[in-house]
Structure formats: structure tokens, C-alpha cells
N, C-alpha and C. Protein backbone atom coordinates (compact mmCIF):
# COMPACT_ATOMS: atom_id res chain seq x y z
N UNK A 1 7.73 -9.54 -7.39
CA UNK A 1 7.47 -10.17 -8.66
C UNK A 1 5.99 -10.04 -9.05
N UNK A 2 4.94 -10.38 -8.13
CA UNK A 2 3.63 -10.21 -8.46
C UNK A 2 3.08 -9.36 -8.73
N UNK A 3 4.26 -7.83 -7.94
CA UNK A 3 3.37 -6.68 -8.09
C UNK A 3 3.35 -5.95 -9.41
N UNK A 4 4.28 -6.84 -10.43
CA UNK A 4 4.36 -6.19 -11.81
C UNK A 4 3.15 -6.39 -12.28
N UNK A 5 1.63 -7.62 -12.06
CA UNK A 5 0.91 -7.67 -12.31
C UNK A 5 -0.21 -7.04 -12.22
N UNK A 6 -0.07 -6.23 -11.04
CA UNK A 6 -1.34 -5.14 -10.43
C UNK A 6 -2.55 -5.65 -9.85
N UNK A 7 -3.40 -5.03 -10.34
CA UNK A 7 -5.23 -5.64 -10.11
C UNK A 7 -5.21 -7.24 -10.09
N UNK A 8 -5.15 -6.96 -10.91
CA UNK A 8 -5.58 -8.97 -11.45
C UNK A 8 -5.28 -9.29 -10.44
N UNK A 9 -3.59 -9.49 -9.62
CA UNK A 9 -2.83 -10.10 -8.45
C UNK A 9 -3.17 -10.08 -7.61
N UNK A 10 -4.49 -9.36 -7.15
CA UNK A 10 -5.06 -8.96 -6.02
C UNK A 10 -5.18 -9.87 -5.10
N UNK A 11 -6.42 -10.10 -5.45
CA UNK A 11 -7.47 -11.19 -5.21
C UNK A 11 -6.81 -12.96 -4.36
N UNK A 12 -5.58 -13.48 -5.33
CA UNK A 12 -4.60 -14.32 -5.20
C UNK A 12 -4.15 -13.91 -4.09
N UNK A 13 -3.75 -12.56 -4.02
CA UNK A 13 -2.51 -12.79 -2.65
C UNK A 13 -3.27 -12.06 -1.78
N UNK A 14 -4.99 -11.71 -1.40
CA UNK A 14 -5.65 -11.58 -0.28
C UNK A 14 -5.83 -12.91 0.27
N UNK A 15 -6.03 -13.61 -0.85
CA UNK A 15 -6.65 -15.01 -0.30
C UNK A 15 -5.28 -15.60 0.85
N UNK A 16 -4.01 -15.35 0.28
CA UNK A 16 -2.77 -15.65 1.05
C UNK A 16 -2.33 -14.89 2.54
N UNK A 17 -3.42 -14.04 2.95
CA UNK A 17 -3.32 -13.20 4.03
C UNK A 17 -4.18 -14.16 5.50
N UNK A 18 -4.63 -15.02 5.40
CA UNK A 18 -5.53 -16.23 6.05
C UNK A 18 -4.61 -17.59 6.19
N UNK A 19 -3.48 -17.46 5.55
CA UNK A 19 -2.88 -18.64 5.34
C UNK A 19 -2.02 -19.13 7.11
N UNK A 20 -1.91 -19.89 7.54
CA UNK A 20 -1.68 -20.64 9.04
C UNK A 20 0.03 -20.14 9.12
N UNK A 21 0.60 -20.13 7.88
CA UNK A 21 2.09 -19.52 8.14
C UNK A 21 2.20 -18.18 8.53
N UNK A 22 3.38 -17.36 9.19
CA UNK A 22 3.05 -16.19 9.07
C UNK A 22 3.75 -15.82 7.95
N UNK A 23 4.77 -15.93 8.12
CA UNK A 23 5.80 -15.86 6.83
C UNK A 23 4.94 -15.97 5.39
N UNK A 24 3.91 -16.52 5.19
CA UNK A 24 3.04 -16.26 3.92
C UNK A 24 2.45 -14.86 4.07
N UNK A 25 1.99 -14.62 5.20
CA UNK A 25 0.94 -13.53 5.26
C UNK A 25 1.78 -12.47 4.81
N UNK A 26 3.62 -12.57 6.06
CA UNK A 26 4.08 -11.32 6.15
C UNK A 26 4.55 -11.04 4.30
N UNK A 27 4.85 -12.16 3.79
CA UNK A 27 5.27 -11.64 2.20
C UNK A 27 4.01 -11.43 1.67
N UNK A 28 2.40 -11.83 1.75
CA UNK A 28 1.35 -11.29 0.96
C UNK A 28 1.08 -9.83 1.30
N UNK A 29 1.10 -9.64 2.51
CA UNK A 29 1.31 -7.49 3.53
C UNK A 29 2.35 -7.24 2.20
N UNK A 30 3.58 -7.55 2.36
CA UNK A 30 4.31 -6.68 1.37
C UNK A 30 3.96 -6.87 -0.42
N UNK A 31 3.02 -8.13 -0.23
CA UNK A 31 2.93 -7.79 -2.16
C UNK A 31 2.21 -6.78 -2.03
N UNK A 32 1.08 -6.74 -1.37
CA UNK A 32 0.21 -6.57 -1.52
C UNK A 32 0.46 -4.43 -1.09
N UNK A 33 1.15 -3.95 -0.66
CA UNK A 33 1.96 -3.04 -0.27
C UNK A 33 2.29 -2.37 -1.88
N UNK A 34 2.95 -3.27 -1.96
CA UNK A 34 3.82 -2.71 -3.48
C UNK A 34 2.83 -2.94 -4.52
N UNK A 35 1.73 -3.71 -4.56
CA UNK A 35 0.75 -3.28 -5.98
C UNK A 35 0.20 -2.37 -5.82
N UNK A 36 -0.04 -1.86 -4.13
CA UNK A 36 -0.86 -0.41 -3.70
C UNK A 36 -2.62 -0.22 -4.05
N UNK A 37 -2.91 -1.42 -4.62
CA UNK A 37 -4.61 -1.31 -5.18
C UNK A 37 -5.31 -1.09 -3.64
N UNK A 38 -6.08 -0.06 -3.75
CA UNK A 38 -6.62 0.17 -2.70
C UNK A 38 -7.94 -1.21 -1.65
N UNK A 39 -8.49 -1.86 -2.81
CA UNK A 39 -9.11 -3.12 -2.61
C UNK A 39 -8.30 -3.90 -1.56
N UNK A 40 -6.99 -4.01 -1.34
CA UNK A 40 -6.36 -4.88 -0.18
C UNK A 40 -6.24 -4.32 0.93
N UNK A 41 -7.04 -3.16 1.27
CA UNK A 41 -7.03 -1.74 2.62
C UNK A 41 -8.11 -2.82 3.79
N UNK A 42 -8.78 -3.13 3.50
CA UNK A 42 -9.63 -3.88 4.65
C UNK A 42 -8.83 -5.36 5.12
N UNK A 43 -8.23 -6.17 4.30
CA UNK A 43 -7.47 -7.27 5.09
C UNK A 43 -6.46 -6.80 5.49
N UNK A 44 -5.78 -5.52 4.92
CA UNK A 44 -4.21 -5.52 5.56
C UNK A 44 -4.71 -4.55 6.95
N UNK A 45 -5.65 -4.40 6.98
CA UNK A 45 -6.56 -3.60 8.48
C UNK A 45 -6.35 -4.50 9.63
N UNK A 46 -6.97 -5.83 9.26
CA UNK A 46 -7.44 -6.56 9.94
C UNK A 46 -5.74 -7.56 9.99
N UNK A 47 -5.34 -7.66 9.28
CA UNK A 47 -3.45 -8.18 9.54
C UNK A 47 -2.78 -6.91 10.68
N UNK A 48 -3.10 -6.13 10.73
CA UNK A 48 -2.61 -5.30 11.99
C UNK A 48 -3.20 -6.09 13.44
N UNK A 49 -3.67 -6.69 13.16
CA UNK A 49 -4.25 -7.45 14.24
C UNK A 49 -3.92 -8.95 15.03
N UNK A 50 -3.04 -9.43 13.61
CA UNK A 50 -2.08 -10.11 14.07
C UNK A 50 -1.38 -10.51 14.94
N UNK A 51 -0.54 -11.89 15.70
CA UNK A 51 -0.15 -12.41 16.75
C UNK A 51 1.36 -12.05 16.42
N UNK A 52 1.46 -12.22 15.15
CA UNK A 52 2.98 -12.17 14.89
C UNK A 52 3.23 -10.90 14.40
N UNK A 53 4.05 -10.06 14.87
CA UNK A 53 4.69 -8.49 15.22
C UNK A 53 4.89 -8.25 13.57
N UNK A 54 5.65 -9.53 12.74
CA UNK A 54 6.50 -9.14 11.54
C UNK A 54 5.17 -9.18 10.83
N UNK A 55 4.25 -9.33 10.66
CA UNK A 55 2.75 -9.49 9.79
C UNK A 55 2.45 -7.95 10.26
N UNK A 56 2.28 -8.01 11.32
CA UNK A 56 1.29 -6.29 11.70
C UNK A 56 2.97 -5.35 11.06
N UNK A 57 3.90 -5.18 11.29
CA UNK A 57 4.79 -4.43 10.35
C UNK A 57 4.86 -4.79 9.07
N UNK A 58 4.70 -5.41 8.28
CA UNK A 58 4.83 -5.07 7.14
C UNK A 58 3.31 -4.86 6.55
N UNK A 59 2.08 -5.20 7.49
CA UNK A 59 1.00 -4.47 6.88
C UNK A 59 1.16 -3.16 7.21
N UNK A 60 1.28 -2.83 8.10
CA UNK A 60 1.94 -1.18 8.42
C UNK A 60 2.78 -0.55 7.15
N UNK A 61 3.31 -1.18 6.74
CA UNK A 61 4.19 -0.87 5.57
C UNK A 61 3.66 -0.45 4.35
N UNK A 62 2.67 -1.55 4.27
CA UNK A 62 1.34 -2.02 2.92
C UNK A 62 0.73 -0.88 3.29
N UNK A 63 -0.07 -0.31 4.40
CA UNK A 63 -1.05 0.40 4.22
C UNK A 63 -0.67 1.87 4.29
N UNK A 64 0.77 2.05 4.73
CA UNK A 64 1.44 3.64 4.16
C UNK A 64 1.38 3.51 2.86
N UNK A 65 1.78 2.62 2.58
CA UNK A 65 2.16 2.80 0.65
C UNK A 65 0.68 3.21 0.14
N UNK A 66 -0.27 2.33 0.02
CA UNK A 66 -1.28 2.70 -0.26
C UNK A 66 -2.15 3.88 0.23
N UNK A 67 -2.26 4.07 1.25
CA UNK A 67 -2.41 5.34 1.65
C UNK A 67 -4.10 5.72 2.03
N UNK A 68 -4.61 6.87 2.61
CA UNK A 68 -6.37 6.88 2.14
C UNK A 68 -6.17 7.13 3.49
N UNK A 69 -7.57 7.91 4.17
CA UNK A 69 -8.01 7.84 5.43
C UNK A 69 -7.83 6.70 6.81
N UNK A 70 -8.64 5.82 5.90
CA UNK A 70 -8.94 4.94 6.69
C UNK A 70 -7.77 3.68 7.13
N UNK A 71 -6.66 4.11 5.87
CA UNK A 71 -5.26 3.23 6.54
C UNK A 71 -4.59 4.26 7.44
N UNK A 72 -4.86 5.43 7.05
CA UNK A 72 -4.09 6.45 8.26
C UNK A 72 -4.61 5.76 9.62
N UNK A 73 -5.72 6.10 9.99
CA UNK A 73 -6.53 5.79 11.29
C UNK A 73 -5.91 4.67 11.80
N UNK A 74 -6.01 3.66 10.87
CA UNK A 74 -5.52 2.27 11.32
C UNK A 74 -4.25 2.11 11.66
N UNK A 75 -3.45 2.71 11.16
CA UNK A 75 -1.92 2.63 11.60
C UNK A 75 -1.68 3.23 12.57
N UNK A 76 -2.52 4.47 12.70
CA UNK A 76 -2.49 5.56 14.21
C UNK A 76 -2.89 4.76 15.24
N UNK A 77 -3.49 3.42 15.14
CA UNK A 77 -4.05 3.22 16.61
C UNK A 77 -2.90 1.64 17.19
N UNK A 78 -2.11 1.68 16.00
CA UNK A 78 -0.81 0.70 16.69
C UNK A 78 0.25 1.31 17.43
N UNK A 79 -0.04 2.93 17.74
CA UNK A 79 1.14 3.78 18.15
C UNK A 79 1.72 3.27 19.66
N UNK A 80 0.74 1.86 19.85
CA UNK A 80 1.04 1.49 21.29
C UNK A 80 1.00 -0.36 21.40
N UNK A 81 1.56 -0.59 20.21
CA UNK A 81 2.12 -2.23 19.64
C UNK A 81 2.81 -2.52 21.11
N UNK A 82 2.94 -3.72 21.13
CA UNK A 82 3.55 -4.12 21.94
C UNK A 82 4.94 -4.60 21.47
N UNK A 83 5.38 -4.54 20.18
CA UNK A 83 6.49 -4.55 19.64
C UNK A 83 7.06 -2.92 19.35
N UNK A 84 8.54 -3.32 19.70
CA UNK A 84 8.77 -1.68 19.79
C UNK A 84 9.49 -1.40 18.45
N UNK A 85 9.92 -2.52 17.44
CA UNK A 85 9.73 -2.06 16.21
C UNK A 85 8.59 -1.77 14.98
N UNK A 86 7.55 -2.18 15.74
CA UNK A 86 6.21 -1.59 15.22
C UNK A 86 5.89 -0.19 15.56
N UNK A 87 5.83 0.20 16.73
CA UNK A 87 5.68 0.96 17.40
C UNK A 87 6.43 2.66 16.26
N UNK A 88 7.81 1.90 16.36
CA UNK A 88 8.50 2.89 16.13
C UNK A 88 8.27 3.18 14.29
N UNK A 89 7.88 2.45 13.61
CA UNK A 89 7.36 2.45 12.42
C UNK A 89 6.13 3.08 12.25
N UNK A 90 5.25 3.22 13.15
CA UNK A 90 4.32 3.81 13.40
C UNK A 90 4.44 5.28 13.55
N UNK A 91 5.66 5.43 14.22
CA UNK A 91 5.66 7.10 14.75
C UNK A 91 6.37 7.75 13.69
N UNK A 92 7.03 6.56 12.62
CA UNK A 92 8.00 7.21 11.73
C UNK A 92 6.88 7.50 10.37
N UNK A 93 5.85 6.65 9.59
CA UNK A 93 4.90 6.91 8.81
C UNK A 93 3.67 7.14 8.80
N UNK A 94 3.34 6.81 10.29
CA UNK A 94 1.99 6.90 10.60
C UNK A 94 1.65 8.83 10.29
N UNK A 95 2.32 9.82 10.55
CA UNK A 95 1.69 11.25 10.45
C UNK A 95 2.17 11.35 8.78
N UNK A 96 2.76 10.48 7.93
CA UNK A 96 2.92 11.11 6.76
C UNK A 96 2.20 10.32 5.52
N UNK A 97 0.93 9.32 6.25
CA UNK A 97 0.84 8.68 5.34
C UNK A 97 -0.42 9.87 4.45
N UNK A 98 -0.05 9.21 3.31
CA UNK A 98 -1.43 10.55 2.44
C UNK A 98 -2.55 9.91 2.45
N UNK A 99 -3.60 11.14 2.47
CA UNK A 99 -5.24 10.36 2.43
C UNK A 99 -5.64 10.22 0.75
């Protein structure tokens, strides 16, 4: 729904990536995925870093969509998650994401 808004929406649903739920974070990774503004590439970096598996996958998700160098790199170095549906999300977009 938010991502019909684009830019503007940004900002709002980074601030929601800090939030104590995960379930907030993991739906702000996917807004934030589907608006694709490159500006949300450094928190959804740092959401790979995450305790909870479903937050670091769907920023994995967020930062294929968006795409660029530096989300490639970042997704390349979860190729060894300790979740093996991360893992395997990794091996499936991690070589095709575009720079």
C-alpha cells in the first residue's frame, strides 16, 4: 500500500526498521523493497544483521529488488546465514542481483 507513494514513504518506514517488533521491521524490509528508492540500501544493510531470520530475509528480498553494488556485496556475505531459508535465498538472487 505505501509503496504506491514512493520517495516521500521513505523516510516513515526507515524510521519503522528500529522498531522492538520484528514483524514491524520484517513488513518495513518489504515496503521498503517494493518502493526500491535506493536511500533505504544502508538500513536494509544493517537489517541483514538481524536476530530474527524473517527480518534478514525479507531485507534480502528489499535489497535484490533495489539492486546496486553495494546490496550485491551485502547479500553475498549471508551465503552462510544460519537460517537455511536465508541461506538458500541467497544462492537463489544473490548472483542475479543488478548493480
Amino acid at each position: 500500500m505505501l509503496e504506491r507513494f514512493g520517495t516521500p514513504a521513505v523516510q516513515p518506514v526507515i524510521e519503522r526498521m528500529t522498531d522492538e517488533r520484528w514483524q514491524v521491521r520484517e513488513q518495513a524490509a518489504d515496503i521498503l523493497g517494493g518502493i526500491g528508492d535506493k536511500a533505504a540500501v544502508l538500513v536494509l544493510v544493517e537489517a541483514l544483521k538481524d536476530n530474527v531470520w524473517q527480518v534478514r530475509f525479507a531485507a534480502v528480498t528489499a535489497l535484490a529488488h533495489i539492486g546496486g553494488v553495494e546490496a550485491k556485496a551485502a547479500i553475498l556475505q549471508l551465503s552462510e546465514d544460519a537460517e537455511p531459508l536465508v541461506r538458500e535465498l541467497v544462492a537463489k538472487v544473490g548472483k542475479r542481483v543488478r548493480r
